[in-house]
Each structure stands twice: as C-alpha cells, then as structure tokens.
PDB file of N, CA and C in Angstrom:
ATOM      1  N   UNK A   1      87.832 129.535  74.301  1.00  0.00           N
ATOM      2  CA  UNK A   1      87.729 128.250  74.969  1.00  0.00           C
ATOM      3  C   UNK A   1      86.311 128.031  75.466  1.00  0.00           C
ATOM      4  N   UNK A   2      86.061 126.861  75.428  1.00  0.00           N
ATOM      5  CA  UNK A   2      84.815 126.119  75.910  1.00  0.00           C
ATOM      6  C   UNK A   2      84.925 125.476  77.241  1.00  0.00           C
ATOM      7  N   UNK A   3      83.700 125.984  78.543  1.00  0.00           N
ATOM      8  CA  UNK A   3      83.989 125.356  79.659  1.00  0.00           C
ATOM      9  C   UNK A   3      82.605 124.432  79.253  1.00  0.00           C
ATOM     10  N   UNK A   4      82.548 123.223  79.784  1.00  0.00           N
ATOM     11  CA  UNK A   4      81.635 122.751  79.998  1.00  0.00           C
ATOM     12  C   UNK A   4      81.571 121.988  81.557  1.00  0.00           C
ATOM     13  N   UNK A   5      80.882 122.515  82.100  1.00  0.00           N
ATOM     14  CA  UNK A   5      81.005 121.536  83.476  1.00  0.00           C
ATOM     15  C   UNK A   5      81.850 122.451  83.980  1.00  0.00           C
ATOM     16  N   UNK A   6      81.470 122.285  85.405  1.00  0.00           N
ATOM     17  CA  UNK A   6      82.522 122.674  86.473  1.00  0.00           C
ATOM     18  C   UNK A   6      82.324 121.904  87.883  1.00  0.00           C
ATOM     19  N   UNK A   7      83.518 122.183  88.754  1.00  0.00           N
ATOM     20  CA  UNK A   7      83.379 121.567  90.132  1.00  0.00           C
ATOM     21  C   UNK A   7      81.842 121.017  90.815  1.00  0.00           C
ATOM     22  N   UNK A   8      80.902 122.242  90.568  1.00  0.00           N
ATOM     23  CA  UNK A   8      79.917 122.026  91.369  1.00  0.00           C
ATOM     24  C   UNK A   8      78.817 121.527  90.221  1.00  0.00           C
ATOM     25  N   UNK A   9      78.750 121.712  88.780  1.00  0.00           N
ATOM     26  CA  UNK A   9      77.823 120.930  88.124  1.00  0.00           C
ATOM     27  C   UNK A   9      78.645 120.108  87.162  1.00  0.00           C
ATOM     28  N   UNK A  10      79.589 119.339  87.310  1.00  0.00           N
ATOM     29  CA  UNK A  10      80.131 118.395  86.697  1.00  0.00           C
ATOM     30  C   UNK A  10      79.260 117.723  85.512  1.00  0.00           C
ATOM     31  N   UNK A  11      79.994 117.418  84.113  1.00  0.00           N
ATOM     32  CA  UNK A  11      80.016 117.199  82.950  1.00  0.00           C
ATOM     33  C   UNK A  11      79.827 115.140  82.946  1.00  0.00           C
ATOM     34  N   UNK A  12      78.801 114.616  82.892  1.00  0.00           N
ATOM     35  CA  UNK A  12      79.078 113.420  83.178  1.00  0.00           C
ATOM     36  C   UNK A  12      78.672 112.238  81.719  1.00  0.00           C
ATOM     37  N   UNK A  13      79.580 111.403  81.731  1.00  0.00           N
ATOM     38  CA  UNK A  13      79.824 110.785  80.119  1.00  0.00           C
ATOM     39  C   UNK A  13      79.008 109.888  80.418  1.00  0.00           C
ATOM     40  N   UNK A  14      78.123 108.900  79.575  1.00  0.00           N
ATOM     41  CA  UNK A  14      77.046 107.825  79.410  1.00  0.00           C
ATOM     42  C   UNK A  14      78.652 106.682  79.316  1.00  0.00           C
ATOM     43  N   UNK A  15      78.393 105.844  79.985  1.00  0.00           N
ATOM     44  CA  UNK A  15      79.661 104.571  79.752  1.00  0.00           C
ATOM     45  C   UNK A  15      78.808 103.778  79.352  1.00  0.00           C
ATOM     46  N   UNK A  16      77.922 103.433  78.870  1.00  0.00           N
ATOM     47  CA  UNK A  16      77.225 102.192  78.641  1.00  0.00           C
ATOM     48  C   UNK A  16      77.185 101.292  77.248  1.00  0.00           C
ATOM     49  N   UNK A  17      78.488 102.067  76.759  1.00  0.00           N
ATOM     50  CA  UNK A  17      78.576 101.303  75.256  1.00  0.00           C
ATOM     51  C   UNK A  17      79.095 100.425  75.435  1.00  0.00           C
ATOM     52  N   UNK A  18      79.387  99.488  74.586  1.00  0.00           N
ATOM     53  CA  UNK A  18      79.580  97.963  74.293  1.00  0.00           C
ATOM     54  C   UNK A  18      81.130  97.909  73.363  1.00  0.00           C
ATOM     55  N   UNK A  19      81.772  97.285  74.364  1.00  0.00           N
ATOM     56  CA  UNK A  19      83.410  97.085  73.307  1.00  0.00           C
ATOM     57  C   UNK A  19      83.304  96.444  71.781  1.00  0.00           C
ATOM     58  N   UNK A  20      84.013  97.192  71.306  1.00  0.00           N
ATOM     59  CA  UNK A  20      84.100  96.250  69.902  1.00  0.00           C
ATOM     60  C   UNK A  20      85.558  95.503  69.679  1.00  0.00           C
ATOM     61  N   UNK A  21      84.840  94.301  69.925  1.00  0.00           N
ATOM     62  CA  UNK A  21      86.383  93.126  69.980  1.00  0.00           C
ATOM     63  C   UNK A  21      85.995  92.619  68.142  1.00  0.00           C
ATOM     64  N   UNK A  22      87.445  93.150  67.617  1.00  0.00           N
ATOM     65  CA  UNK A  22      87.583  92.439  66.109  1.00  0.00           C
ATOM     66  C   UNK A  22      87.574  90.672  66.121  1.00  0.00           C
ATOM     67  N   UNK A  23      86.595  90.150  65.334  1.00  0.00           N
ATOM     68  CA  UNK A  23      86.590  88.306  65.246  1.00  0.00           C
ATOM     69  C   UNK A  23      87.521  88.129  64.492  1.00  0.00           C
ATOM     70  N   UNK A  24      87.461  88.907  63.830  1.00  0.00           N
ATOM     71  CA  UNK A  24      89.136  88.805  62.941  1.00  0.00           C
ATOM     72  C   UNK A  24      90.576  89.006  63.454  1.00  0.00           C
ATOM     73  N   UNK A  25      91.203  88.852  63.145  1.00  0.00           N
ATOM     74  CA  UNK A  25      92.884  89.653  63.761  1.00  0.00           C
ATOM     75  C   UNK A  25      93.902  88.832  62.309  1.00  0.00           C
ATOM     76  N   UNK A  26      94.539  89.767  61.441  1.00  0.00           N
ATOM     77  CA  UNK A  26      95.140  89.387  60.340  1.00  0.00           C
ATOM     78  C   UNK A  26      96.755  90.055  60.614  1.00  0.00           C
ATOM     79  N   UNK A  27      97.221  89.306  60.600  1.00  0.00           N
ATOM     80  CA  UNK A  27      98.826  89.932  60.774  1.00  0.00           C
ATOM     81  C   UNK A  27      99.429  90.485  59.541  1.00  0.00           C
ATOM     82  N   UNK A  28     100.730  90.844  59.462  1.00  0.00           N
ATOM     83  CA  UNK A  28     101.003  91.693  58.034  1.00  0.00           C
ATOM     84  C   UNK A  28     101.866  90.291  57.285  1.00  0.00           C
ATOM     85  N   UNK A  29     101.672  90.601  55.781  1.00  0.00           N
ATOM     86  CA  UNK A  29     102.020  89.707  54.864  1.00  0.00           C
ATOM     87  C   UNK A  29     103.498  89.731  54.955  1.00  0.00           C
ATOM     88  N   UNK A  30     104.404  88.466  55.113  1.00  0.00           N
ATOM     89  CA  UNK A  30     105.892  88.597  55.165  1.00  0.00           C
ATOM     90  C   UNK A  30     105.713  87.525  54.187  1.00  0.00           C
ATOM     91  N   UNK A  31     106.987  87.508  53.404  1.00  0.00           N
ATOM     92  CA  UNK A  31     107.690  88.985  53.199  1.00  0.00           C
ATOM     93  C   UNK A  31     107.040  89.876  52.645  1.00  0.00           C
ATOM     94  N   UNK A  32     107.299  90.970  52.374  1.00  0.00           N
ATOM     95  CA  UNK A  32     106.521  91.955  51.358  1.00  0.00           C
ATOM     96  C   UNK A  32     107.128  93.205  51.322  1.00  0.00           C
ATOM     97  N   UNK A  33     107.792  93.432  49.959  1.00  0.00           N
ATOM     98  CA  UNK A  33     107.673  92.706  48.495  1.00  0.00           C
ATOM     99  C   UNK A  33     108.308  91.581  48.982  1.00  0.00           C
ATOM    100  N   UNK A  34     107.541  90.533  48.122  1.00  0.00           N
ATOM    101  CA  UNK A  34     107.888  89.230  47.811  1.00  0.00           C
ATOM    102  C   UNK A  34     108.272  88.925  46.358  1.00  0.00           C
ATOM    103  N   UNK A  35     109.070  87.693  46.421  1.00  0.00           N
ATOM    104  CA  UNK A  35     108.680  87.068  45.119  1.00  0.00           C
ATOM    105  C   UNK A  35     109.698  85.134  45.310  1.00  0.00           C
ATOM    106  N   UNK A  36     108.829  84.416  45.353  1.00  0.00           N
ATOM    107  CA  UNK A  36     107.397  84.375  44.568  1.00  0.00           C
ATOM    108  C   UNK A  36     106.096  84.159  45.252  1.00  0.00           C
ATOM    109  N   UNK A  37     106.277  84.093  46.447  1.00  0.00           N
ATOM    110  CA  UNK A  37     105.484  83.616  47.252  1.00  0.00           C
ATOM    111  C   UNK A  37     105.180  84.594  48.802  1.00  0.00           C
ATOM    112  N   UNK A  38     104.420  84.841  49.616  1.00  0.00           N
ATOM    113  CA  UNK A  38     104.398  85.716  50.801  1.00  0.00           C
ATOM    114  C   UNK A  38     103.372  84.421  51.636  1.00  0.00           C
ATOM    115  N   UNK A  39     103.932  85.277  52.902  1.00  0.00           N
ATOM    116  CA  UNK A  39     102.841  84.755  53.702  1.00  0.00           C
ATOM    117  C   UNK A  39     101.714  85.801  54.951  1.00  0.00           C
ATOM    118  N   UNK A  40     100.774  84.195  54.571  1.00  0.00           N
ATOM    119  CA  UNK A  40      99.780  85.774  55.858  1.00  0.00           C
ATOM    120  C   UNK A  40      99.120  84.916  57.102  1.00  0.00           C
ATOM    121  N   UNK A  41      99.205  85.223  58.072  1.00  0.00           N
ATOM    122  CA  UNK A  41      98.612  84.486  59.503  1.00  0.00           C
ATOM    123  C   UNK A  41      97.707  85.274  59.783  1.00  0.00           C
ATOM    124  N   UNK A  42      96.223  84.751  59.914  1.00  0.00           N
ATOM    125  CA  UNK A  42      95.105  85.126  61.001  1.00  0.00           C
ATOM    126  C   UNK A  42      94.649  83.835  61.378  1.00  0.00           C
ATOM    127  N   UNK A  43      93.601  84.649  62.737  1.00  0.00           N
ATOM    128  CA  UNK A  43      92.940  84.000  63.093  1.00  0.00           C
ATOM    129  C   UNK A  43      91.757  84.244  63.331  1.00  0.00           C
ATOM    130  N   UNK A  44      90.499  83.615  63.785  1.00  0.00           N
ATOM    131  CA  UNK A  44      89.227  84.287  63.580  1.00  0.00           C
ATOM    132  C   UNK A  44      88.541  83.727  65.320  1.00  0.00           C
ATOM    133  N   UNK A  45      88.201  84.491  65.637  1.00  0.00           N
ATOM    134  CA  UNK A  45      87.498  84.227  66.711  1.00  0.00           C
ATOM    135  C   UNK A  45      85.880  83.001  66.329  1.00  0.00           C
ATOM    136  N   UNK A  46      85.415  83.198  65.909  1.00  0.00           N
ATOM    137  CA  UNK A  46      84.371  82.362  66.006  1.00  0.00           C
ATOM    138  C   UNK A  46      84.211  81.579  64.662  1.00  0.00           C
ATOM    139  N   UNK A  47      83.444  80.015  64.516  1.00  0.00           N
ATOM    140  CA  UNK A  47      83.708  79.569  63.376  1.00  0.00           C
ATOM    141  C   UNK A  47      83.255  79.823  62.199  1.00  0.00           C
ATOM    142  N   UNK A  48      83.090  80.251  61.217  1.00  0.00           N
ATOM    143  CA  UNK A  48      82.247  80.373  59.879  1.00  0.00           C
ATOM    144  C   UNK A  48      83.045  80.168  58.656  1.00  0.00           C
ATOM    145  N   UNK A  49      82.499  81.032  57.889  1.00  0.00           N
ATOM    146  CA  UNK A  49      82.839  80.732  56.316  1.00  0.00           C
ATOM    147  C   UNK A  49      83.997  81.394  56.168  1.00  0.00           C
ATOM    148  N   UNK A  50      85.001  81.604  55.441  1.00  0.00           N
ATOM    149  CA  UNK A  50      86.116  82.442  55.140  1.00  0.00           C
ATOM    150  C   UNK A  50      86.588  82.393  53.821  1.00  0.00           C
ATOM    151  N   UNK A  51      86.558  83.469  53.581  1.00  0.00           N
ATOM    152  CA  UNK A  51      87.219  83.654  51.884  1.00  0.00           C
ATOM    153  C   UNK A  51      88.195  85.202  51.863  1.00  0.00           C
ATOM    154  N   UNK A  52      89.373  84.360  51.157  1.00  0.00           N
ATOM    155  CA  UNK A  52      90.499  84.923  50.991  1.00  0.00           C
ATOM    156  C   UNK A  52      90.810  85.322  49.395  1.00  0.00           C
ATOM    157  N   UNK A  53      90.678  86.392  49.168  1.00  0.00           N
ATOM    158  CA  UNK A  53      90.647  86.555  47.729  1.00  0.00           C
ATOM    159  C   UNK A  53      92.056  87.735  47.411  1.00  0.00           C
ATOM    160  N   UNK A  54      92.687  87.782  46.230  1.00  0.00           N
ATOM    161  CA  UNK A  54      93.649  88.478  45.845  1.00  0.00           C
ATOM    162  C   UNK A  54      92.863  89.294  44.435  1.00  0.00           C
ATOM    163  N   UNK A  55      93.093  90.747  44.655  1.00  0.00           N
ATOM    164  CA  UNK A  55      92.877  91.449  43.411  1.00  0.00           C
ATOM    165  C   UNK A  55      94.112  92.245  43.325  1.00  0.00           C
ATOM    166  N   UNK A  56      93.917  92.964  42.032  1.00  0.00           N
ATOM    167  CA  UNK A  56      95.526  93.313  41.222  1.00  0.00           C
ATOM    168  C   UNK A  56      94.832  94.855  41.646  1.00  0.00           C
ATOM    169  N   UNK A  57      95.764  95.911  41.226  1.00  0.00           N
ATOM    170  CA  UNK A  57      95.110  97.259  41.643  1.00  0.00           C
ATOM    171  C   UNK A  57      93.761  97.852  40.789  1.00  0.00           C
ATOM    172  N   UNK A  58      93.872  96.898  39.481  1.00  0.00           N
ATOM    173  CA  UNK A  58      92.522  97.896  38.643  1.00  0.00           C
ATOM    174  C   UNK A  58      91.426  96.647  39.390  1.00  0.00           C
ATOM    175  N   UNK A  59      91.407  96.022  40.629  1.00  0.00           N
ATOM    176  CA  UNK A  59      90.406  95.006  41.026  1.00  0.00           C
ATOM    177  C   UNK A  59      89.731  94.292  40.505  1.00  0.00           C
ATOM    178  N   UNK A  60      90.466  94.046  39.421  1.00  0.00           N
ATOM    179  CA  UNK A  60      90.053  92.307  38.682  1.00  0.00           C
ATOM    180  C   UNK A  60      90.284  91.011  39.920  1.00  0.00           C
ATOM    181  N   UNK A  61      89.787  90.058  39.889  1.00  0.00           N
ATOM    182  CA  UNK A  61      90.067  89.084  41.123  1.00  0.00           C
ATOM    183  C   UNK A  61      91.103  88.432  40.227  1.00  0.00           C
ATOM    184  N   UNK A  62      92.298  88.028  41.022  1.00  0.00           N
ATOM    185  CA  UNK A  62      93.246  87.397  40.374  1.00  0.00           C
ATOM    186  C   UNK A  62      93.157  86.069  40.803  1.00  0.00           C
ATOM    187  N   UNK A  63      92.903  85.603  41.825  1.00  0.00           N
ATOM    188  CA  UNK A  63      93.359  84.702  42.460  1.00  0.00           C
ATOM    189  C   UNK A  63      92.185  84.345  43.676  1.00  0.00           C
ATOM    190  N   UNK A  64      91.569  83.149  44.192  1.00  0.00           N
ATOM    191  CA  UNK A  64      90.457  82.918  45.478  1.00  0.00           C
ATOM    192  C   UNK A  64      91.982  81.893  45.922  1.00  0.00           C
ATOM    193  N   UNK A  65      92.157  82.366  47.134  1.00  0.00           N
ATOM    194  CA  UNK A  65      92.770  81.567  48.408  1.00  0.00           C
ATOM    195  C   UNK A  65      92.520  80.567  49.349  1.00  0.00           C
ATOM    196  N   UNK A  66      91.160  81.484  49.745  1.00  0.00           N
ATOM    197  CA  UNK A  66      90.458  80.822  50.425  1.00  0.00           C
ATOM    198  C   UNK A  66      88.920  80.365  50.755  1.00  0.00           C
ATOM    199  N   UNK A  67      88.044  79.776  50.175  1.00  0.00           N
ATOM    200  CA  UNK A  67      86.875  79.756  49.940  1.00  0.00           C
ATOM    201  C   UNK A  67      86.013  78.672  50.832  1.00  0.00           C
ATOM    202  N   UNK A  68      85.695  78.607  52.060  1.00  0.00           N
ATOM    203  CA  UNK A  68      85.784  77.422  52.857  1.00  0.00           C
ATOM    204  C   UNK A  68      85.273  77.537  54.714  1.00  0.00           C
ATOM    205  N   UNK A  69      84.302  76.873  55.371  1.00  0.00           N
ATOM    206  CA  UNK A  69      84.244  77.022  56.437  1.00  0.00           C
ATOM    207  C   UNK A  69      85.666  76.663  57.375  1.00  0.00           C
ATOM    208  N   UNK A  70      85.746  77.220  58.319  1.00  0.00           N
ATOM    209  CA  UNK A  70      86.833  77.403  59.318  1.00  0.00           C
ATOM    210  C   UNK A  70      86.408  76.832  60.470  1.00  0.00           C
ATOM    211  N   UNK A  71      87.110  76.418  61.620  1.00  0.00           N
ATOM    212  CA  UNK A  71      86.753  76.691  62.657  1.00  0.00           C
ATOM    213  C   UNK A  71      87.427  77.767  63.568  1.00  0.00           C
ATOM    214  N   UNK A  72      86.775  78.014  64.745  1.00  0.00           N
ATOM    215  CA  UNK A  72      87.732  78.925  65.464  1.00  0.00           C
ATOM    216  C   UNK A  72      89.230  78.886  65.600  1.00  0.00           C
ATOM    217  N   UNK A  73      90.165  79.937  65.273  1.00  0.00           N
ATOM    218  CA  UNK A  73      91.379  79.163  65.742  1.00  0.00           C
ATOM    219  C   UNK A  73      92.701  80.288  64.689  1.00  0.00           C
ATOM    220  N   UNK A  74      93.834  79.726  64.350  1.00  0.00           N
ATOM    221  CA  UNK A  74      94.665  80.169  63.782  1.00  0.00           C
ATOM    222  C   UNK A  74      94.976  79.553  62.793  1.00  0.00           C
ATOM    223  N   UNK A  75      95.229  80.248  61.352  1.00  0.00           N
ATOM    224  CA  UNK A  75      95.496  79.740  60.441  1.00  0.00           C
ATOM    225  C   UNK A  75      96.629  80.441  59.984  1.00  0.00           C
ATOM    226  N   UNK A  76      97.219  79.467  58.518  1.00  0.00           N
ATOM    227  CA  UNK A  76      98.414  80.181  57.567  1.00  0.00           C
ATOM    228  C   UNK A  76      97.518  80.338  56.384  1.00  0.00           C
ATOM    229  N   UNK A  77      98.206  81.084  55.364  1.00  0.00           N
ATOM    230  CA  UNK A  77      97.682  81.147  54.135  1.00  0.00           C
ATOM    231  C   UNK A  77      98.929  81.376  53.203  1.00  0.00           C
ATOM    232  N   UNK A  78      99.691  80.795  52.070  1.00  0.00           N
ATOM    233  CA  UNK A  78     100.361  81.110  51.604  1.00  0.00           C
ATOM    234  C   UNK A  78      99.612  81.444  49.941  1.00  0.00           C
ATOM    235  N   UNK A  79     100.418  82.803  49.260  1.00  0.00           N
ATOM    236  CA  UNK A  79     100.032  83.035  48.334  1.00  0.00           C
ATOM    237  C   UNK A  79     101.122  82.604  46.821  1.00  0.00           C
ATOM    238  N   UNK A  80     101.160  81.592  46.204  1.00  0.00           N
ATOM    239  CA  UNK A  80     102.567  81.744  45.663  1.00  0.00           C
ATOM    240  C   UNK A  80     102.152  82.580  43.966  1.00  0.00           C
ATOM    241  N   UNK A  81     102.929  83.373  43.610  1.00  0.00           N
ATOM    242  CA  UNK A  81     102.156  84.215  42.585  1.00  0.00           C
ATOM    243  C   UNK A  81     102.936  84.134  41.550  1.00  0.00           C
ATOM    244  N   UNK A  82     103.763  82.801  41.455  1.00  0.00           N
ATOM    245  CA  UNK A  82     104.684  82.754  40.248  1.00  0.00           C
ATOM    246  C   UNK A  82     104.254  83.253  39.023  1.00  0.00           C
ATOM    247  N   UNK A  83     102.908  82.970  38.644  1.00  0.00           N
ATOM    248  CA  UNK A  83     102.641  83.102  37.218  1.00  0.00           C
ATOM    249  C   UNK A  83     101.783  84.362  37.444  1.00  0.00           C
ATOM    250  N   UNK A  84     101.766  85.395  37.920  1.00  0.00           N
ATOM    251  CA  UNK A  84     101.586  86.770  38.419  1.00  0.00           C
ATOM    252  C   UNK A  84     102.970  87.717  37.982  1.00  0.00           C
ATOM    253  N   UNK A  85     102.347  89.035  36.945  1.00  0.00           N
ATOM    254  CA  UNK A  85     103.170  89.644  36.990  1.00  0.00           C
ATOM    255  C   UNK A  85     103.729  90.960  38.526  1.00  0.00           C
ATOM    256  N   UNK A  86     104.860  90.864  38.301  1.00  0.00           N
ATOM    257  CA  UNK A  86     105.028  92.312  39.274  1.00  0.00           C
ATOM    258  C   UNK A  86     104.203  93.449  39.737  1.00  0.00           C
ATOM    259  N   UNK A  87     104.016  93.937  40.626  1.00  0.00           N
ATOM    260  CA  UNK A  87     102.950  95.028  40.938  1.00  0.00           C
ATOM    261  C   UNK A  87     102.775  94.677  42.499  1.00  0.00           C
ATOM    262  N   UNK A  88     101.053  95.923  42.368  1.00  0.00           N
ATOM    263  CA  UNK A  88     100.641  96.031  43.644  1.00  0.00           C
ATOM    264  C   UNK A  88      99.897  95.163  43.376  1.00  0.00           C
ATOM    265  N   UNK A  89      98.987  94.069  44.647  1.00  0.00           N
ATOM    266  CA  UNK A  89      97.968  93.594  44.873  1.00  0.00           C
ATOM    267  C   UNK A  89      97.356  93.278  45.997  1.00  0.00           C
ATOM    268  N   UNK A  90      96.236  93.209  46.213  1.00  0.00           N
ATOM    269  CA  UNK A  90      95.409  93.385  47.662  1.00  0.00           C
ATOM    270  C   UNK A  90      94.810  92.027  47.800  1.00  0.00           C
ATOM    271  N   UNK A  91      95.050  91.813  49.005  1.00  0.00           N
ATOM    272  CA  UNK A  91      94.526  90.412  49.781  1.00  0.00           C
ATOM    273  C   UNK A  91      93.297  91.282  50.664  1.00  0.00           C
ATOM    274  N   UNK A  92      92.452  90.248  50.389  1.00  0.00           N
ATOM    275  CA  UNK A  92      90.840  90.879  50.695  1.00  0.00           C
ATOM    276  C   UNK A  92      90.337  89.579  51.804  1.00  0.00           C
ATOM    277  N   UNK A  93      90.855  89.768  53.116  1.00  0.00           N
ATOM    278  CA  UNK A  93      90.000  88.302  53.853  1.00  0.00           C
ATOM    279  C   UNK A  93      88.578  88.983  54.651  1.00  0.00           C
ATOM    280  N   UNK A  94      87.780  88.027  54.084  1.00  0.00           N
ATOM    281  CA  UNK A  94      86.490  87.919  54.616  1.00  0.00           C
ATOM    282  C   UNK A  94      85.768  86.893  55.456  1.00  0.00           C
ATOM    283  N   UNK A  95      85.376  87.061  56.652  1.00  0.00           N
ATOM    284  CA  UNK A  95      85.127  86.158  57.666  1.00  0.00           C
ATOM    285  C   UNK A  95      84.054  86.610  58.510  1.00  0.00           C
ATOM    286  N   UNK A  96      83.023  86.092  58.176  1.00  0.00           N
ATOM    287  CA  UNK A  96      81.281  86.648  58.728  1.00  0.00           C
ATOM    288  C   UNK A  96      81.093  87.685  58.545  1.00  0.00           C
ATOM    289  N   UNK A  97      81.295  88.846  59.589  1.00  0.00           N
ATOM    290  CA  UNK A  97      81.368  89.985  58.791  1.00  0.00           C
ATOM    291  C   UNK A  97      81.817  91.098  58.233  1.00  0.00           C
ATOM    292  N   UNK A  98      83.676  90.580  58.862  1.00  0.00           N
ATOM    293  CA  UNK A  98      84.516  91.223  59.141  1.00  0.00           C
ATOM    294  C   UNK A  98      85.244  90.974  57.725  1.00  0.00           C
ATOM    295  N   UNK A  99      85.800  92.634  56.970  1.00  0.00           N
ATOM    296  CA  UNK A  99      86.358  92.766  56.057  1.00  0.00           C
ATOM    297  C   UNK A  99      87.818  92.803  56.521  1.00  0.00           C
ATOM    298  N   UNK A 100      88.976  92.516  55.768  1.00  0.00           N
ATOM    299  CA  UNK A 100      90.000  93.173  56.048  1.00  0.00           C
ATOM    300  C   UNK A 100      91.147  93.040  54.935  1.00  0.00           C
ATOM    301  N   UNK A 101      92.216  94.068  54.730  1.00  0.00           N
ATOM    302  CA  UNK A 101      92.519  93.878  53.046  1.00  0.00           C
ATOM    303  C   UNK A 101      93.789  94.447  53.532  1.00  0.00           C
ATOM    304  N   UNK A 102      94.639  93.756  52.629  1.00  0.00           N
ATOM    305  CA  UNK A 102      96.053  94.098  53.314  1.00  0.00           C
ATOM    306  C   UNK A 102      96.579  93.939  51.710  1.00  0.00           C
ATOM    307  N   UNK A 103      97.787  95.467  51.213  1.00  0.00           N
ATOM    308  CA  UNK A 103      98.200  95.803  50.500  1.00  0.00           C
ATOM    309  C   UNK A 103      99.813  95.112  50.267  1.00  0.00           C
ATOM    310  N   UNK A 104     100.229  94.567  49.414  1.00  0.00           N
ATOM    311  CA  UNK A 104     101.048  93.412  48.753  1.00  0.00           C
ATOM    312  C   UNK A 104     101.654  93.945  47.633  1.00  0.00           C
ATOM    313  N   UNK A 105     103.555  93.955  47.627  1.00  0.00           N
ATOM    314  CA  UNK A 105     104.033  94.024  46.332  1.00  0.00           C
ATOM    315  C   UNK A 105     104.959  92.765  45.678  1.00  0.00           C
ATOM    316  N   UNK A 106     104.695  92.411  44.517  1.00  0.00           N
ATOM    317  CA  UNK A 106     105.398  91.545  44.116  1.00  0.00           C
ATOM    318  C   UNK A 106     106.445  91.859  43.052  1.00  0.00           C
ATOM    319  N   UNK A 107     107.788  91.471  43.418  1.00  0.00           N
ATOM    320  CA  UNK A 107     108.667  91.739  42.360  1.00  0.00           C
ATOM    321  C   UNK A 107     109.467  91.073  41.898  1.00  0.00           C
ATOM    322  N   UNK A 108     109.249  90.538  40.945  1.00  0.00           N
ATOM    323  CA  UNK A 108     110.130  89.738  39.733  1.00  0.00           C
ATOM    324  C   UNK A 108     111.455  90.568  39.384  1.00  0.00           C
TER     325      UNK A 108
END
C-alpha cells in the first residue's frame, strides 16, 4: 500500500478545472430494432450547424438526415428506412463540435 499524505502533511488536490457540460444531449433511438421507421430526440445547447447522417456497418453513408443550421433548443428526427435493407446502422449527429453516434437495428 501507498500512503500519501497524512494528518499533519495532508495530500491537497488543484480544483481549478473547468466542468465539461455536453452542447449536445441525444436520447436513445425508439424503437430499436425498428422497422420501418425509429425515432431520435436531441437537443443542442447553443445554435449552429447540425448534421445527422446514417451509415450501414461497412460505413458507406446511407442516408444525410440532417444537414442544416439549428437554433438552440429541442428537436425530433425521424429516420424512415423503408427502402433500407435489415441490419446494423449508425446515426452519426454532429453539432459544432460535438460528435455523437448511436447504434440502430433494422428488421424487416
């Protein structure tokens, strides 16, 4: 075991870092598995550009969702993938600089 610090020369931590609050916040895709259609709710803290893209697992882009300035706030996004075969596929939302990718099955 490792002492570091004790009673009389106490071990003292730097607090001076800076929180990291996500601008993003993406909820999980319902239903999922889907078919034919799922849905996905975020919202983005501050306003900018946003693009919502779907790739299949070998990451070909199947599908752009969302390609478009936003403003602050809450949104829907529905994906309907009728003419999509069955499988896995990844929803990729991008919003300034925040990545976030949420894993999707569709079954026919």
């Amino acid at each position: 075991d490792m002492i570091i610090g004790n009673s009389l020369d106490p071990l003292v931590f730097d607090i001076n870092s800076e929180e990291i609050v996500s601008l993003l916040n993406v909820s999980k895709a319902f239903p999922n598995p889907f078919n034919p259609s799922t849905n996905l709710d975020y919202s983005i803290m501050n306003s900018g550009h946003v693009e919502i893209t779907v790739f299949d697992v070998t990451g070909r882009k199947v599908s752009i969702l969302e390609n478009s300035f936003k403003n602050a706030g809450d949104y829907n996004i529905v994906w309907n993938a009728q003419n999509n075969t069955s499988g896995i596929y990844y929803i990729q939302i991008l919003a300034g600089n925040e990545l976030k990718t949420q894993k999707v099955v569709l079954l026919k």
